[in-house]
N, C-alpha and C. Protein backbone atom coordinates (compact mmCIF):
# COMPACT_ATOMS: atom_id res chain seq x y z
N UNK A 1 13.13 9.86 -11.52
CA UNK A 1 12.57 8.58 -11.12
C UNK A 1 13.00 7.52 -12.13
N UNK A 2 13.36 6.41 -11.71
CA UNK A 2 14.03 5.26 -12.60
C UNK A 2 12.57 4.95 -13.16
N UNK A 3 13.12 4.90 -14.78
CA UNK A 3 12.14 4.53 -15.84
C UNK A 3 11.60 3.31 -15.39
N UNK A 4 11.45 2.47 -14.92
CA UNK A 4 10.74 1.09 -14.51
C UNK A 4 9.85 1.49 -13.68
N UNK A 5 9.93 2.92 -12.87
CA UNK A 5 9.04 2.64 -11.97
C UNK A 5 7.84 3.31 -12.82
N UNK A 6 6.48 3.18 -12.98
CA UNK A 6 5.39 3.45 -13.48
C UNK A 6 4.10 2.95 -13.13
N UNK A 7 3.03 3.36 -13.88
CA UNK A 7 1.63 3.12 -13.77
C UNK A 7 2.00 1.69 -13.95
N UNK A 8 1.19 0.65 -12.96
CA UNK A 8 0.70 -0.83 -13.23
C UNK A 8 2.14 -1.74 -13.02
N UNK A 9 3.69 -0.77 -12.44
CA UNK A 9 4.15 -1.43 -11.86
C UNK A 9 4.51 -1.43 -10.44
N UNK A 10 5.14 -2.71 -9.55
CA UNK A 10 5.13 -2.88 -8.19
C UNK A 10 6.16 -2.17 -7.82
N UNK A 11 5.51 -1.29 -6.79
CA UNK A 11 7.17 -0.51 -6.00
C UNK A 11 8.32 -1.18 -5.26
N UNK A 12 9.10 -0.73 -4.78
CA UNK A 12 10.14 -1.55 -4.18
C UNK A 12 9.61 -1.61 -2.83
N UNK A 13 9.98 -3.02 -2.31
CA UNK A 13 9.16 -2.96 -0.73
C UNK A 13 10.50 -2.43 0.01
N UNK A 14 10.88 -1.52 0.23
CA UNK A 14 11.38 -0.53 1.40
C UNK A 14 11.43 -1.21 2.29
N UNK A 15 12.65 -1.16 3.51
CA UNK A 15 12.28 -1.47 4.40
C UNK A 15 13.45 -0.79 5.32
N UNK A 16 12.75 0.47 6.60
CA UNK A 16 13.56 1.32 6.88
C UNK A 16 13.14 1.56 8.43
N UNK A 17 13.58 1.93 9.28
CA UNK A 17 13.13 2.56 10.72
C UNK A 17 12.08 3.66 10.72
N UNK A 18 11.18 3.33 11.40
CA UNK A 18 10.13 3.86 11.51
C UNK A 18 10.24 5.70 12.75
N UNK A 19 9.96 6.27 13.00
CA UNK A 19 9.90 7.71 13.84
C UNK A 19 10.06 6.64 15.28
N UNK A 20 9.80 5.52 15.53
CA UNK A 20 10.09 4.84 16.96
C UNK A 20 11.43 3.80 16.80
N UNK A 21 12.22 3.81 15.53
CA UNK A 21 13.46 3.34 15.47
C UNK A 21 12.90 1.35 15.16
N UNK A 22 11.76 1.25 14.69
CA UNK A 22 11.57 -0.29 14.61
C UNK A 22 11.60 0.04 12.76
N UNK A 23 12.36 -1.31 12.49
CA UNK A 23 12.12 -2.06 11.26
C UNK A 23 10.76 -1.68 11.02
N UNK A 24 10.17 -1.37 9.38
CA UNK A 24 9.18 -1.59 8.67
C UNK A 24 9.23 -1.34 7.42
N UNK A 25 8.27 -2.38 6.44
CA UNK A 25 8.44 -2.77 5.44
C UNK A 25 6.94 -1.77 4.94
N UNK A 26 7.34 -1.43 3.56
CA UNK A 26 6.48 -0.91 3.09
C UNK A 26 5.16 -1.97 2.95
N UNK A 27 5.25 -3.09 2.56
CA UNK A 27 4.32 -4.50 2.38
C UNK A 27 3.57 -4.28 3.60
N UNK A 28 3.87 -4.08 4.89
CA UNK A 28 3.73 -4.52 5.95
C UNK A 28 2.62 -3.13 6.76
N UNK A 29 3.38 -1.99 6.13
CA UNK A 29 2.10 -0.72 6.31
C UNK A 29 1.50 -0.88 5.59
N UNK A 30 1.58 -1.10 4.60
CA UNK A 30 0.29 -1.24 3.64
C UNK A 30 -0.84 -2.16 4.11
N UNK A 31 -0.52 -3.62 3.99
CA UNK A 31 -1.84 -4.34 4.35
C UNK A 31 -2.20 -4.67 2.80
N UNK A 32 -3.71 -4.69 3.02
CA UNK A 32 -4.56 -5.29 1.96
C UNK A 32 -5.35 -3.31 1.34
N UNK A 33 -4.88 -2.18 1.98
CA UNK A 33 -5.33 -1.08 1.46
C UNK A 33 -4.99 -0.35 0.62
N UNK A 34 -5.20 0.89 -0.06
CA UNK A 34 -4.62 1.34 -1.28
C UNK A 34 -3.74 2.40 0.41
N UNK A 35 -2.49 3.07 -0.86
CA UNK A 35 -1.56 3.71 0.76
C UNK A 35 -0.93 5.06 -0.39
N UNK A 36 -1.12 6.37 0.10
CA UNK A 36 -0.77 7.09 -0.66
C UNK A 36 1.11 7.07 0.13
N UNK A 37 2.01 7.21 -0.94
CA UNK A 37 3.52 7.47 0.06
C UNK A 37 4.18 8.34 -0.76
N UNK A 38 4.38 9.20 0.40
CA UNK A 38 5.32 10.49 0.46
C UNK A 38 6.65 10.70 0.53
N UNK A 39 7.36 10.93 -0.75
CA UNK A 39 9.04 11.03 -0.75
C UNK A 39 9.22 12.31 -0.43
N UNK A 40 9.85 12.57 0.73
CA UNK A 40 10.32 14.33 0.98
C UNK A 40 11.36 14.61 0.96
N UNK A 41 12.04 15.55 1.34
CA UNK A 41 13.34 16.34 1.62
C UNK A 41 13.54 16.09 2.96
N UNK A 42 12.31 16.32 3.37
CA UNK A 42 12.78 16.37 5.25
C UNK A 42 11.90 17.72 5.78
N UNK A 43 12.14 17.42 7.09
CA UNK A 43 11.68 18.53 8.04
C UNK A 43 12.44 19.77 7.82
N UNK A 44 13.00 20.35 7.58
CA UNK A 44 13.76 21.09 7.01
C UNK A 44 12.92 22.09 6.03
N UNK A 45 12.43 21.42 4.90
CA UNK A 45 12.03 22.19 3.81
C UNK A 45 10.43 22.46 4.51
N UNK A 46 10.06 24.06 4.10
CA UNK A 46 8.56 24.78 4.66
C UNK A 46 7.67 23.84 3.54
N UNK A 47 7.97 23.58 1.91
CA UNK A 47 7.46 23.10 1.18
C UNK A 47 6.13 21.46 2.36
N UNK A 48 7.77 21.01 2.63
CA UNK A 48 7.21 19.58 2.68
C UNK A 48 6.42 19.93 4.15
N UNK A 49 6.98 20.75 5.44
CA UNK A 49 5.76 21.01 6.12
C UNK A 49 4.14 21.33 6.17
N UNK A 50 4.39 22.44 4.91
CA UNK A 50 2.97 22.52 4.60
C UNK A 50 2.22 21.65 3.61
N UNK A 51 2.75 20.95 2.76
CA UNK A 51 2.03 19.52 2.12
C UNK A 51 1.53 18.73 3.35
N UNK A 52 2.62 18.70 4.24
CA UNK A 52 2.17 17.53 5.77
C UNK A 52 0.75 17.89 6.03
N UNK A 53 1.16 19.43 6.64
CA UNK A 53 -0.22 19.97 7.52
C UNK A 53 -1.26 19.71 6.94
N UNK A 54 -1.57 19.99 5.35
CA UNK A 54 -2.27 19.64 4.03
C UNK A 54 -3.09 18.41 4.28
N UNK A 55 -2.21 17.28 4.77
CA UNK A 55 -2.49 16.18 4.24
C UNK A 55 -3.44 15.57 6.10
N UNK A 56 -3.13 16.57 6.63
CA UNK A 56 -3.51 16.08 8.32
C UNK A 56 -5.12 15.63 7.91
N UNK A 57 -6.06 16.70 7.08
CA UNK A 57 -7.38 16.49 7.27
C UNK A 57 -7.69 15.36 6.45
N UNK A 58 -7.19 14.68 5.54
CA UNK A 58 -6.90 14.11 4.46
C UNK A 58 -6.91 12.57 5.04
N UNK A 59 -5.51 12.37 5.92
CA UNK A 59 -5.52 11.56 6.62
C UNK A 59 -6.38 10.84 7.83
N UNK A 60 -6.88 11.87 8.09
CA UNK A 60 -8.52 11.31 9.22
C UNK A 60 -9.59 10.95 8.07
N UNK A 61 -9.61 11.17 6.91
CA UNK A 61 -10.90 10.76 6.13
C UNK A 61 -10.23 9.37 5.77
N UNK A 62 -8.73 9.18 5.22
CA UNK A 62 -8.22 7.82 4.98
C UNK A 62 -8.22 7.05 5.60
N UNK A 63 -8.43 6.83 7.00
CA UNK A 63 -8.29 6.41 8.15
C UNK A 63 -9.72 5.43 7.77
N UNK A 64 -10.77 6.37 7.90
CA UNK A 64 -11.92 6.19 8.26
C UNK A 64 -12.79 5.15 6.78
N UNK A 65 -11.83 5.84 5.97
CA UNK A 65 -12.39 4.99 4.14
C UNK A 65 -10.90 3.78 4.08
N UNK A 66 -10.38 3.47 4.56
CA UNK A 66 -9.04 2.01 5.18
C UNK A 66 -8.37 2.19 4.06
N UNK A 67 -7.62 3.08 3.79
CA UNK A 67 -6.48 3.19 3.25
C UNK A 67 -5.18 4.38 4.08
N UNK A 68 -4.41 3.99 3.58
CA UNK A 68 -3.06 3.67 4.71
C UNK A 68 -1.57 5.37 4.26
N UNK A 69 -1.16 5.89 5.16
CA UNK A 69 -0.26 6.71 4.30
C UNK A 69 0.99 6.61 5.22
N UNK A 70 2.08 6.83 4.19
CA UNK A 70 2.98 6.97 4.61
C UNK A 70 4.49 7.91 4.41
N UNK A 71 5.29 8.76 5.13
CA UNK A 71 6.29 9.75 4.39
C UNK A 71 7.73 8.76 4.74
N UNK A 72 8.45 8.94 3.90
CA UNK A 72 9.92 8.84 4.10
C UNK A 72 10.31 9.63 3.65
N UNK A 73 11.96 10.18 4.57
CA UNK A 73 12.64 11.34 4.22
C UNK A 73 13.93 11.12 4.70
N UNK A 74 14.94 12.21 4.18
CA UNK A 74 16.33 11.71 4.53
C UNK A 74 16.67 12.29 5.63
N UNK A 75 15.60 12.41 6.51
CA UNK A 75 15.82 13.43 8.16
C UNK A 75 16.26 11.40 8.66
N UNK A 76 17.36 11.84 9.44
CA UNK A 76 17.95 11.12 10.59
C UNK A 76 16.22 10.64 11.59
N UNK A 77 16.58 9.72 12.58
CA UNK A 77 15.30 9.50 13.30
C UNK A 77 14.81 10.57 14.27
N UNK A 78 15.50 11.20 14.65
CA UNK A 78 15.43 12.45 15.79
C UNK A 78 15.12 13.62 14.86
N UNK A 79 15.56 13.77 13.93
CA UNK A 79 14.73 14.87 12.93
C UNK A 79 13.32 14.38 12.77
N UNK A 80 13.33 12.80 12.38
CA UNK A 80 11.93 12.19 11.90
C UNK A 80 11.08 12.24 12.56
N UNK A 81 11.24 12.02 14.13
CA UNK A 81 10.41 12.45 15.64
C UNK A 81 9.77 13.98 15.49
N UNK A 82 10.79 14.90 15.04
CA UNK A 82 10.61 16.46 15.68
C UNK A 82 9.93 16.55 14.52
N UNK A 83 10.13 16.10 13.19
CA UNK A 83 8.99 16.62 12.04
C UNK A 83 7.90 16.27 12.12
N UNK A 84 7.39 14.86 12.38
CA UNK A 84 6.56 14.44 12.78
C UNK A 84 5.31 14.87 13.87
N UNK A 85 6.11 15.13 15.02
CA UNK A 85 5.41 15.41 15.75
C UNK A 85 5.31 17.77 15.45
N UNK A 86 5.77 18.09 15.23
CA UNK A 86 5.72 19.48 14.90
C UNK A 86 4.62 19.93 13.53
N UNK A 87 4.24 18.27 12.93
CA UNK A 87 3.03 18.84 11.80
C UNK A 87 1.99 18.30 12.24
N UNK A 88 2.57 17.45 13.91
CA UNK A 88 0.88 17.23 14.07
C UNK A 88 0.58 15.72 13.17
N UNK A 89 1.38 15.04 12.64
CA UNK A 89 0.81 13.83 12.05
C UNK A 89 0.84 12.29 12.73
N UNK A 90 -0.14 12.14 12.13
CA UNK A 90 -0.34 10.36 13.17
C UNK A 90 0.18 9.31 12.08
N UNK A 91 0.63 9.04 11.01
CA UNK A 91 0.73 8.61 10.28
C UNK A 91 2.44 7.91 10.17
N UNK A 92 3.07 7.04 9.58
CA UNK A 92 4.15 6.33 10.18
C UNK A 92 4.91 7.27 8.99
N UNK A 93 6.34 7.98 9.69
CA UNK A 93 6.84 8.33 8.87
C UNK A 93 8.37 7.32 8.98
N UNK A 94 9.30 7.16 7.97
CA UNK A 94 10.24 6.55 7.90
C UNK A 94 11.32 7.52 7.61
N UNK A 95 12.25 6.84 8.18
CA UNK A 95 13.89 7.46 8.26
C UNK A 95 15.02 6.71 7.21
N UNK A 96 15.17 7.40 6.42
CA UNK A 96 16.37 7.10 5.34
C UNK A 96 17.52 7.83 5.07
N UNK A 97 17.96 8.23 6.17
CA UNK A 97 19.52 9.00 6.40
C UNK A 97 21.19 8.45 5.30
N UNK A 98 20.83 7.32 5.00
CA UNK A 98 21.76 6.59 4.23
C UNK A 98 21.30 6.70 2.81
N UNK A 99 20.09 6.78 1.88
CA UNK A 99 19.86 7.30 1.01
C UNK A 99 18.97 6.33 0.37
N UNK A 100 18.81 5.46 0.91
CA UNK A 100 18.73 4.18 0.06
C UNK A 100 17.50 4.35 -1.10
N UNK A 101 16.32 4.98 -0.67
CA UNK A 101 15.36 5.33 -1.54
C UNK A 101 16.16 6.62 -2.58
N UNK A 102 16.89 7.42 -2.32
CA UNK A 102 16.91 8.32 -3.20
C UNK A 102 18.06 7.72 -4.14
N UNK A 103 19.21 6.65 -3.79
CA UNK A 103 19.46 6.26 -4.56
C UNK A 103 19.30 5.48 -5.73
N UNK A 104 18.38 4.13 -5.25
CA UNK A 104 17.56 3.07 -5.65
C UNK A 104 16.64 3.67 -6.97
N UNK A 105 16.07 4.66 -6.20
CA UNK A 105 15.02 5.23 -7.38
C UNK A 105 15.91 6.78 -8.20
N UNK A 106 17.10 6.94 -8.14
CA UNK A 106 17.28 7.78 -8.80
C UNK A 106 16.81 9.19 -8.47
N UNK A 107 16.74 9.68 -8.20
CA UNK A 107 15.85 10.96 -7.40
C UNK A 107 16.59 12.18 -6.09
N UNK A 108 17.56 12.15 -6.20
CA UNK A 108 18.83 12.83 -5.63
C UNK A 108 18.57 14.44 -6.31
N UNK A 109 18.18 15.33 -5.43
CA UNK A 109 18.14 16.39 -5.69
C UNK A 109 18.98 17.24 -5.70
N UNK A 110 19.77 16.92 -7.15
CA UNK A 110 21.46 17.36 -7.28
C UNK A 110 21.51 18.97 -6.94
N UNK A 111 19.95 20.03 -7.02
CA UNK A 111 20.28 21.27 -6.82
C UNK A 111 20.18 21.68 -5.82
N UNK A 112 20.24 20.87 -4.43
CA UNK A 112 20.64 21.30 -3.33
C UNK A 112 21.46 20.00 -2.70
N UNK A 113 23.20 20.62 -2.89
CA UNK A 113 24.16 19.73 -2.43
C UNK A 113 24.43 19.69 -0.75
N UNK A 114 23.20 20.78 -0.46
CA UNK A 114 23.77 21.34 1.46
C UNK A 114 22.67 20.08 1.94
N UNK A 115 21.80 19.98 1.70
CA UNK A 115 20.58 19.23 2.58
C UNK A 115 20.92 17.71 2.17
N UNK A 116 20.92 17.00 0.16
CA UNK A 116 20.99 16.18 -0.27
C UNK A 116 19.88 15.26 -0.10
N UNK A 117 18.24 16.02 -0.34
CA UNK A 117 17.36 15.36 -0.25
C UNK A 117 16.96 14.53 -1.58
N UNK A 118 15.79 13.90 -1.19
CA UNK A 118 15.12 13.36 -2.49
C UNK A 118 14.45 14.42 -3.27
N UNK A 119 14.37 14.13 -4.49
CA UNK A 119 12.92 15.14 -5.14
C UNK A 119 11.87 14.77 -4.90
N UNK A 120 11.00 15.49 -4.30
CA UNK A 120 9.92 15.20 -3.57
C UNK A 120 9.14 14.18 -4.61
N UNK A 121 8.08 13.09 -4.07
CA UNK A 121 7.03 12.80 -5.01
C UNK A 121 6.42 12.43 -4.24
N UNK A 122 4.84 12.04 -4.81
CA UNK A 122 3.58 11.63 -3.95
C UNK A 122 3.37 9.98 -4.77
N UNK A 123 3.17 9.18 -4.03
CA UNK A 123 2.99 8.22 -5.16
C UNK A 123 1.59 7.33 -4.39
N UNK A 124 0.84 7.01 -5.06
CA UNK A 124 -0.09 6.69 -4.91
C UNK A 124 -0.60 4.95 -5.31
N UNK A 125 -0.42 4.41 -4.34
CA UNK A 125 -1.05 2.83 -4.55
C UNK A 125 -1.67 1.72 -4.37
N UNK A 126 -2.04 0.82 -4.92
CA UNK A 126 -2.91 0.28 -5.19
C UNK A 126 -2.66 -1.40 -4.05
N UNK A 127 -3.12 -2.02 -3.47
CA UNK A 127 -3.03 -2.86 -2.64
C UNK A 127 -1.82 -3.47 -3.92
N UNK A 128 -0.88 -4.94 -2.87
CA UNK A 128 0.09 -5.44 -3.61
C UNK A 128 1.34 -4.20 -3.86
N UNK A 129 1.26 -2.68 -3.34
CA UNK A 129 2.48 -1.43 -3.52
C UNK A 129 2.76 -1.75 -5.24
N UNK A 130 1.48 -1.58 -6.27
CA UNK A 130 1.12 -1.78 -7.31
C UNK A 130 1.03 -0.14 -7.89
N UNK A 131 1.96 0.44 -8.64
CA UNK A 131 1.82 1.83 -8.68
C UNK A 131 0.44 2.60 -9.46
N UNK A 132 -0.42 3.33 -8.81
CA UNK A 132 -1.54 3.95 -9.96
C UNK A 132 -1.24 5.18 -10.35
N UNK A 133 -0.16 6.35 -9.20
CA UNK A 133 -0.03 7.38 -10.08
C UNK A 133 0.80 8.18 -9.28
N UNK A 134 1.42 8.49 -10.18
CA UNK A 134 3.35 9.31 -9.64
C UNK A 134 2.88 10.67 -9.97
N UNK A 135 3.45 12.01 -8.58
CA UNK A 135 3.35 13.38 -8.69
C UNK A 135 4.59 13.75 -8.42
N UNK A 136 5.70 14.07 -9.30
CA UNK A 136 6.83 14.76 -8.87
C UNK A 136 6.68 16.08 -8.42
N UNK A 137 6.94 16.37 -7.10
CA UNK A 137 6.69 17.55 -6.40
C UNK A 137 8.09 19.14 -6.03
N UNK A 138 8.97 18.41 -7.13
CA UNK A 138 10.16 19.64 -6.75
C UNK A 138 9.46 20.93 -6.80
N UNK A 139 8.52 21.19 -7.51
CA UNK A 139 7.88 22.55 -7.63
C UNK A 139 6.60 22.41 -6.48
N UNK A 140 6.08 23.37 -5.75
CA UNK A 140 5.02 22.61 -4.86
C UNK A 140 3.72 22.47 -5.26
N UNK A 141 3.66 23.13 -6.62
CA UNK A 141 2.34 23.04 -7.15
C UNK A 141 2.31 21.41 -8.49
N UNK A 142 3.34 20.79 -8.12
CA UNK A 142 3.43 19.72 -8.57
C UNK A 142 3.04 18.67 -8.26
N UNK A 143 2.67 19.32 -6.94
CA UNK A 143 2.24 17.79 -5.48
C UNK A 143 0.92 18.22 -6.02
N UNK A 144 0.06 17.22 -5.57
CA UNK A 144 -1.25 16.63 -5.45
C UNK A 144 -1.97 17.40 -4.49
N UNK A 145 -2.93 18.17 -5.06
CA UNK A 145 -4.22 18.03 -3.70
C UNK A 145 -4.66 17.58 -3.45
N UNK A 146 -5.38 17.68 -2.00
CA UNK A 146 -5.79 16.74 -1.11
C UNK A 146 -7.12 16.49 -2.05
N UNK A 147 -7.82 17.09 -2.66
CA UNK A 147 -8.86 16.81 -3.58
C UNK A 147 -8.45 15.62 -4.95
N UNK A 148 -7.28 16.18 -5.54
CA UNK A 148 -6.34 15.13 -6.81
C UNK A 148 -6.48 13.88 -5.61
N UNK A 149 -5.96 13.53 -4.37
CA UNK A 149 -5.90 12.11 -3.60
C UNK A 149 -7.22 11.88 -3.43
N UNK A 150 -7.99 12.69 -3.00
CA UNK A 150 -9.13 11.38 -2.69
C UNK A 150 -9.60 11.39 -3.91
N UNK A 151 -9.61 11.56 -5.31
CA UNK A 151 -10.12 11.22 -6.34
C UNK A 151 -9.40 9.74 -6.81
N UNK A 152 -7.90 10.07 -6.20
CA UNK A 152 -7.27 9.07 -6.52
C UNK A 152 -7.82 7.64 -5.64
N UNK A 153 -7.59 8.01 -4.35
CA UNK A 153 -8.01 6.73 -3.58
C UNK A 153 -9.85 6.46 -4.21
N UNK A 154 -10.33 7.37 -4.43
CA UNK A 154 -12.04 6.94 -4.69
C UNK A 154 -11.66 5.50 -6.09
N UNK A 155 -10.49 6.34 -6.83
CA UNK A 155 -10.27 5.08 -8.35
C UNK A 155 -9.69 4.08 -8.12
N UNK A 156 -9.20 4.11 -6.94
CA UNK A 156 -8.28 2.53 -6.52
C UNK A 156 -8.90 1.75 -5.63
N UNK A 157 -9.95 2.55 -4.62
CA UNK A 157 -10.70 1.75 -3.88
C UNK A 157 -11.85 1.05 -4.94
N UNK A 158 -12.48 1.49 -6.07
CA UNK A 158 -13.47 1.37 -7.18
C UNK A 158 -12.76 -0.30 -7.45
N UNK A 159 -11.23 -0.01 -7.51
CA UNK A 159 -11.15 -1.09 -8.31
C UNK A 159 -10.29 -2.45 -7.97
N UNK A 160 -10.18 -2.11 -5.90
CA UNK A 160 -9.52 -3.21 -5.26
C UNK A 160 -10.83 -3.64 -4.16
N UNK A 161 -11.87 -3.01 -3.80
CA UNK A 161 -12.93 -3.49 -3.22
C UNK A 161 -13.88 -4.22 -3.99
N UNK A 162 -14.07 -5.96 -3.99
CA UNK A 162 -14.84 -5.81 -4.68
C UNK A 162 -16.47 -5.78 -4.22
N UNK A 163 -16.77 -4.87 -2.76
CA UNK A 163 -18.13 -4.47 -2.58
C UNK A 163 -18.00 -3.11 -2.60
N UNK A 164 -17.17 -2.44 -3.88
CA UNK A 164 -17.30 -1.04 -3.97
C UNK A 164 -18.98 -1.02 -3.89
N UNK A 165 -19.66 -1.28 -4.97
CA UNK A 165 -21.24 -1.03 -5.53
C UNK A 165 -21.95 -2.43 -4.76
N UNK A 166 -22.46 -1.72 -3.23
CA UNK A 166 -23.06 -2.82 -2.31
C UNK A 166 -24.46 -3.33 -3.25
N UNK A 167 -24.96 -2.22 -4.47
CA UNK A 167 -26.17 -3.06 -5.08
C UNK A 167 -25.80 -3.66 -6.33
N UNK A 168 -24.54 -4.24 -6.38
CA UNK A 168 -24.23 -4.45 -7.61
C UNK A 168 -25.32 -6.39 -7.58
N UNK A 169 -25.74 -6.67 -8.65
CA UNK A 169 -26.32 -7.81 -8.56
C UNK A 169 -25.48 -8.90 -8.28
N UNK A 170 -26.11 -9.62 -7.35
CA UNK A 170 -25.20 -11.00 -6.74
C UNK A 170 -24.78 -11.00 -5.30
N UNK A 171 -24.50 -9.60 -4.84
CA UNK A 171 -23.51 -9.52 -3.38
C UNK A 171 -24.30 -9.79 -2.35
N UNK A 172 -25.95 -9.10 -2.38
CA UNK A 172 -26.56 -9.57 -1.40
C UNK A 172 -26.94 -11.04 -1.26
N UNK A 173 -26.88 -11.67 -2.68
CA UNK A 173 -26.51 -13.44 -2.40
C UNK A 173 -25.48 -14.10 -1.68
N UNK A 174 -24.71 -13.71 -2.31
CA UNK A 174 -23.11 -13.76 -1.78
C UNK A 174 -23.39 -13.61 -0.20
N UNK A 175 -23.73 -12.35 0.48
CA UNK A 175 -23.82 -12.22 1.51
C UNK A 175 -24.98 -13.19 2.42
N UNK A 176 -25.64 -13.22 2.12
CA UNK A 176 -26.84 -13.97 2.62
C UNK A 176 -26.20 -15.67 2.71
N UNK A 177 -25.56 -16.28 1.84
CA UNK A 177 -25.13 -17.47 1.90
C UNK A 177 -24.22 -17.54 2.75
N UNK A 178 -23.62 -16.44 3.16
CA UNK A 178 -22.03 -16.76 3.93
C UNK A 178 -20.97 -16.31 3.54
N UNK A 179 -20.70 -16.48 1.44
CA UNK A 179 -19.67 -15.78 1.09
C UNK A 179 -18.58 -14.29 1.74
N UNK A 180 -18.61 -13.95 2.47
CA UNK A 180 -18.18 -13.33 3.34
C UNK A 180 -17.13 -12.51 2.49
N UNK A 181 -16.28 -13.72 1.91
CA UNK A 181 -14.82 -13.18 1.55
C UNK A 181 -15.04 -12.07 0.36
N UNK A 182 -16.40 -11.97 -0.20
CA UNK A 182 -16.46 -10.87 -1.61
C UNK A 182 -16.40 -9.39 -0.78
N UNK A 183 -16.69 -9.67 0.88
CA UNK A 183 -16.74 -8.10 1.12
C UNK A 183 -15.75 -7.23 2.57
N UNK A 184 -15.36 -6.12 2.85
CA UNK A 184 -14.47 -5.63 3.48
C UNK A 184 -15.00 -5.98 4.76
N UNK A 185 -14.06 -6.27 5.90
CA UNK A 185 -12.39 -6.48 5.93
C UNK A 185 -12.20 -8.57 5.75
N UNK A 186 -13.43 -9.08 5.03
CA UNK A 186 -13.40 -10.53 5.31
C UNK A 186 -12.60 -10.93 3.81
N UNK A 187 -12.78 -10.11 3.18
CA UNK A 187 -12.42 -10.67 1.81
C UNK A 187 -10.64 -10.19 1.65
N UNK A 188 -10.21 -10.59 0.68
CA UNK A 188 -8.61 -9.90 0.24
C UNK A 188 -9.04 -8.89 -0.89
N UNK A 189 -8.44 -7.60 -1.09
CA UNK A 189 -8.97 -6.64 -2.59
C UNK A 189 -8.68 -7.52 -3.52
N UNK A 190 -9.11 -7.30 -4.48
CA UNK A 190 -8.54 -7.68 -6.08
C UNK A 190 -6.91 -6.86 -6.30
N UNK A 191 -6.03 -7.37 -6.82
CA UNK A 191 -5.05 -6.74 -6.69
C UNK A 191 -4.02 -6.84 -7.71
N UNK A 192 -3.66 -6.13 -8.79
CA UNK A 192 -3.17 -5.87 -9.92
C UNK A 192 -1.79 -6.08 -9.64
N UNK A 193 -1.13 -7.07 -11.01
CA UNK A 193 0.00 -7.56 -11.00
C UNK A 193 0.95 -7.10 -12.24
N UNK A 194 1.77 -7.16 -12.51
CA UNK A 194 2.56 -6.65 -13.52
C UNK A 194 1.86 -6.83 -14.78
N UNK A 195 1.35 -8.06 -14.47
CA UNK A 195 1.03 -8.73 -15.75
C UNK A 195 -1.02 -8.91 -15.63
N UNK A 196 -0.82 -7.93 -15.12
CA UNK A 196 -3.12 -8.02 -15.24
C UNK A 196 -3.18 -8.08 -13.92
N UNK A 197 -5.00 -8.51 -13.40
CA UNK A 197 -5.66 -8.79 -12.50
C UNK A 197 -4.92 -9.73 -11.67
N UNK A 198 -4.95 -10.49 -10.83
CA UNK A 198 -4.77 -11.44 -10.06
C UNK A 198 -6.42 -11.96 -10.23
């Protein structure tokens, strides 16, 4: 992974064909939510199938707590369709057949020259594609459990909602007057910049 990319900095906004062949920007799945995103090998590797399946129950709780996920892999779009739909996931996966993420970020998994995937990682972030925490997954016990993510999303939602703590003193003022914007989906998160808070 290129040394720049790290804790508390902004990822690259991506922008690649989606499993239905449309343009999308990483900015643009994301939203205003924290978005866990998945660098794979592809449909191909059993590894990255069973992280998928992994992540199926994972993904209905993210759904439901508004944060956002997403995989890219160097499967062509017709691989990206058949992986997709063969783990069972609802979630937008992206097609990078030309390399551009595995080049960009350095991450070319020189020990398999037959497939020429990425090295897997899980990366985990913070509204603004603001990085909170990188899992290099070439080994599979390197990836994240679904328990390590929602601990993760519980620390990023803590600290981009600001009606995480509905009794925190003030909000039911806030609320009662109208302020609206301090709470979800009326408000924008708080959202960490290279350089601090926003």
């Amino acid at each position: 992974m290129r040394p720049d990319i790290m804790q508390g900095t902004v990822f690259p906004d991506y922008e690649l064909s989606d499993h239905t062949g449309k343009h999308r920007k990483l900015s643009e799945l994301q939203g205003n939510d924290p978005m866990v995103l998945v660098l794979g090998r592809g449909g191909f590797c059993p590894k990255d199938r069973r992280q998928a399946e992994g992540l199926l129950q994972l993904h209905r709780e993210m759904e439901v707590g508004y944060c956002r996920m997403v995989t890219i892999t160097t499967d062509t779009i017709a691989e990206t369709i058949e992986y997709r739909s063969g783990v069972g996931a609802h979630w937008p996966f992206l097609s990078d057949p030309r390399r551009i993420v595995q080049k960009d970020l350095d991450i070319a998994e020189y020990t398999d020259p037959v497939h020429n995937p990425m090295i897997p990682h899980v990366i985990v972030l913070k509204p603004g594609l603001v990085v909170h925490k990188i899992y290099n997954g070439y080994w599979f016990f390197g990836r994240p459990t679904v328990e390590e993510l929602r601990h993760d999303l519980r620390d990023v939602s803590r600290i981009c909602r600001p009606d995480w703590d509905i009794t925190a003193p003030g909000l039911k003022t806030l609320w009662q007057q109208g302020h609206k914007d301090h709470f979800f989906p009326y408000g924008k998160p708080h959202v960490e910049t290279a350089g601090g808070q926003d």
